[in-house]
N, C-alpha and C. Protein backbone atom coordinates (compact mmCIF):
# COMPACT_ATOMS: atom_id res chain seq x y z
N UNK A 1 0.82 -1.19 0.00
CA UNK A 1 0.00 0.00 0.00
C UNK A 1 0.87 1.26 0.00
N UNK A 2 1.85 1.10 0.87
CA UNK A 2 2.91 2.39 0.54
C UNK A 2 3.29 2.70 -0.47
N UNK A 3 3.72 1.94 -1.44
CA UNK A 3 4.04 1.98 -2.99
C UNK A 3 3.38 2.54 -3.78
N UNK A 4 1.50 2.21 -3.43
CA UNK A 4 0.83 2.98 -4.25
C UNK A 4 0.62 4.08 -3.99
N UNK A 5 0.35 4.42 -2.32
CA UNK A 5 0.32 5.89 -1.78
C UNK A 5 1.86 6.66 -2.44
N UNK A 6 2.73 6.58 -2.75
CA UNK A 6 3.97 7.12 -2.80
C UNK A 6 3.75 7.67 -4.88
N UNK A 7 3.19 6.45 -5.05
CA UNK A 7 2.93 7.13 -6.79
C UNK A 7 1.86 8.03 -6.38
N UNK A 8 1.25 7.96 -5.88
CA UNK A 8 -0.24 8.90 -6.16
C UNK A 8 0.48 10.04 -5.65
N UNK A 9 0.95 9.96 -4.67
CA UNK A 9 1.87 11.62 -4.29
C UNK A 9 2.58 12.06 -5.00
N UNK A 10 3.26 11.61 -6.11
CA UNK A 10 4.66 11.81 -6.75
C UNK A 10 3.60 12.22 -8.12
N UNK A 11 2.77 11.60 -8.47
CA UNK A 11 2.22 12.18 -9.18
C UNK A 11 0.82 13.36 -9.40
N UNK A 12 0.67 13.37 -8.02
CA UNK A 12 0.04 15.16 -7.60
C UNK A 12 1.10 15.81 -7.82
N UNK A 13 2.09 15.98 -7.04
CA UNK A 13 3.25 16.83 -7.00
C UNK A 13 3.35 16.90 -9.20
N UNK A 14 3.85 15.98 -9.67
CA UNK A 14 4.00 15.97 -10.99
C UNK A 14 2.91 16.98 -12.07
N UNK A 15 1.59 16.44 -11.56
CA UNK A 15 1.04 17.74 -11.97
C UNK A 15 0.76 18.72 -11.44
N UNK A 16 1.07 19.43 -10.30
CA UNK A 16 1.22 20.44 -10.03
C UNK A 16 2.59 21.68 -11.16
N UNK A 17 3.63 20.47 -10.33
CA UNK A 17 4.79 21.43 -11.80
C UNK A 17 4.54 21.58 -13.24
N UNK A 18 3.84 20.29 -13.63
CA UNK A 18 3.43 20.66 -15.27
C UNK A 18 2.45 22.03 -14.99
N UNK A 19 1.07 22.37 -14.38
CA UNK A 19 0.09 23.15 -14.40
C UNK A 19 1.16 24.63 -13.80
N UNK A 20 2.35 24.74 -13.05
CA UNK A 20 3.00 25.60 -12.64
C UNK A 20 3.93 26.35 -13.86
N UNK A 21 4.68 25.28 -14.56
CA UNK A 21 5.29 25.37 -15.41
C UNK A 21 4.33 25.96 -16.40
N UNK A 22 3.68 25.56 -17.32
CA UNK A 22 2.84 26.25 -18.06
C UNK A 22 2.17 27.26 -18.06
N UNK A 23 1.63 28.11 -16.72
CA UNK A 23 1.62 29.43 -16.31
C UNK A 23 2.52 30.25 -16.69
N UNK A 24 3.88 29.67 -16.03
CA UNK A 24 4.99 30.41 -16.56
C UNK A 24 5.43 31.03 -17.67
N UNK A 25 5.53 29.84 -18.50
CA UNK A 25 5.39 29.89 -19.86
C UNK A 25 4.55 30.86 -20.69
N UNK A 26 3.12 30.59 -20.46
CA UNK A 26 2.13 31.65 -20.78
C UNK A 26 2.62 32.78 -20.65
N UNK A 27 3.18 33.48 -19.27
CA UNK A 27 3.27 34.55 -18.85
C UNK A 27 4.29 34.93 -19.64
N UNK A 28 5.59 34.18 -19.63
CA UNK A 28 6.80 34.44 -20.24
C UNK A 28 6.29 34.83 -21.97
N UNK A 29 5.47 33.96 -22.76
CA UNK A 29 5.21 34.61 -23.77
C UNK A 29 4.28 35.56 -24.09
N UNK A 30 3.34 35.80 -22.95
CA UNK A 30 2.73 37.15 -23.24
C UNK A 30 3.62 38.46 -22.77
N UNK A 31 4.26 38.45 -21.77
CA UNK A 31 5.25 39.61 -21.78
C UNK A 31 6.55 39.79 -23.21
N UNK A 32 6.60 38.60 -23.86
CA UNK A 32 7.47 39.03 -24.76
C UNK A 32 6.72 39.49 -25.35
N UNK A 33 5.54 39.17 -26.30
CA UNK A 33 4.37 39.57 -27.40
C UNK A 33 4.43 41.17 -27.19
N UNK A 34 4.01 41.42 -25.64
CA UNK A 34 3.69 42.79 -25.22
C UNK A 34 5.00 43.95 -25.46
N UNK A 35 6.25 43.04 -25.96
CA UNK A 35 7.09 44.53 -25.36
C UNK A 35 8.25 44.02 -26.40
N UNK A 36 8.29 43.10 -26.93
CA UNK A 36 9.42 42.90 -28.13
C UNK A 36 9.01 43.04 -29.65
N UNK A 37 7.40 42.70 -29.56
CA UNK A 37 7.28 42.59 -30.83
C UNK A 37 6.37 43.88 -31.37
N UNK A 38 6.47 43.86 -32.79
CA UNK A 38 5.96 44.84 -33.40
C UNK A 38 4.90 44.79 -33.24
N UNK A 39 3.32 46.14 -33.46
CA UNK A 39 2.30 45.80 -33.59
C UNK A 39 1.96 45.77 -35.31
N UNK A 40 0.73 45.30 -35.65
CA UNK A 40 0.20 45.12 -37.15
C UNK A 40 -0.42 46.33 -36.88
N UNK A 41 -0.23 47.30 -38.14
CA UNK A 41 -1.11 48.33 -38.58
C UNK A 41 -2.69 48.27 -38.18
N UNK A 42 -3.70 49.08 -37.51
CA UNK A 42 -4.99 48.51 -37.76
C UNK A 42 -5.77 48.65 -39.36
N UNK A 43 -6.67 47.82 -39.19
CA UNK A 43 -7.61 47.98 -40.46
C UNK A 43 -7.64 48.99 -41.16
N UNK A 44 -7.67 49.96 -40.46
CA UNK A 44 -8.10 51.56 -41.42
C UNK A 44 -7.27 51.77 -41.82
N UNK A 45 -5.68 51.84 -41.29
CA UNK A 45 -4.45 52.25 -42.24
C UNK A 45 -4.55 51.22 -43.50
N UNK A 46 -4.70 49.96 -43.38
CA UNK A 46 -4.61 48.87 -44.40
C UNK A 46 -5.56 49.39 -45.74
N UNK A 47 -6.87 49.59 -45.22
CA UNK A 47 -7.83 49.95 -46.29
C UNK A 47 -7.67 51.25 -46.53
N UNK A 48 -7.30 52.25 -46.06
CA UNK A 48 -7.19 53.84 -46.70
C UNK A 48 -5.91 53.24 -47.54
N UNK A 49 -4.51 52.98 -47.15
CA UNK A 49 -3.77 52.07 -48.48
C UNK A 49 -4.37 51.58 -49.66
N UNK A 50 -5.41 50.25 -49.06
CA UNK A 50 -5.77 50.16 -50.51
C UNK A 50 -6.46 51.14 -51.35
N UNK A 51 -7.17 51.46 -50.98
CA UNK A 51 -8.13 52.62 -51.65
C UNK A 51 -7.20 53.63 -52.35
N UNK A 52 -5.92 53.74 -51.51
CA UNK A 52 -5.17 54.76 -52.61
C UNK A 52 -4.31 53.94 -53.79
N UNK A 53 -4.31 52.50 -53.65
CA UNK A 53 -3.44 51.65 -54.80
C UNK A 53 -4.90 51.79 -55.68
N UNK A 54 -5.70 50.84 -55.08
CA UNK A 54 -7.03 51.06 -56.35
C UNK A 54 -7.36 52.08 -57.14
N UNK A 55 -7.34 53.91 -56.42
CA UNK A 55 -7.18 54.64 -57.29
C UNK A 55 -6.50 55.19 -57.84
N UNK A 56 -5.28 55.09 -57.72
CA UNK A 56 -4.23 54.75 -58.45
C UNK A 56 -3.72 54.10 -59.67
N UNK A 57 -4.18 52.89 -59.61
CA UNK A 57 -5.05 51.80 -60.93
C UNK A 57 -5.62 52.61 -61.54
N UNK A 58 -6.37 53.03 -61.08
CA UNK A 58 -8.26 53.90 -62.08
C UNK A 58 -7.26 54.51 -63.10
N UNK A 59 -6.31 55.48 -61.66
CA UNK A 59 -5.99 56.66 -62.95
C UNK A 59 -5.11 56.42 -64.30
N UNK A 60 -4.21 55.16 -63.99
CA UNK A 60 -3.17 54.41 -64.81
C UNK A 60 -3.90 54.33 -66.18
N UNK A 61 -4.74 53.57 -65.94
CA UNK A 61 -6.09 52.91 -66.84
C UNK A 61 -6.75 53.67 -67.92
């Protein structure tokens, strides 16, 4: 019976560090996202762009 009590503990403890570890992780890659990486233009810069390639086209044409 000790043997099995001793896995069942070893493996609470086990997932505890996986569910600990992966917090971490999370956290570790949302603070990089937040402060290393670039942001994407929003929508409106994208589409006032296109709108000026499209008329742009027109006038080529």
């Amino acid at each position: 019976m000790f043997i099995v009590g001793t896995i069942v503990v070893l493996a609470g403890i086990f997932y505890c560090v996986i569910i600990a570890a992966s917090a971490v992780w999370l956290a570790a890659v949302g603070l990089w996202q937040a402060f290393f990486e670039k942001a994407e233009p929003d929508n409106g810069w994208c589409r006032d762009l296109q709108r000026e390639i499209e008329a742009e086209r027109r006038r080529q044409v």
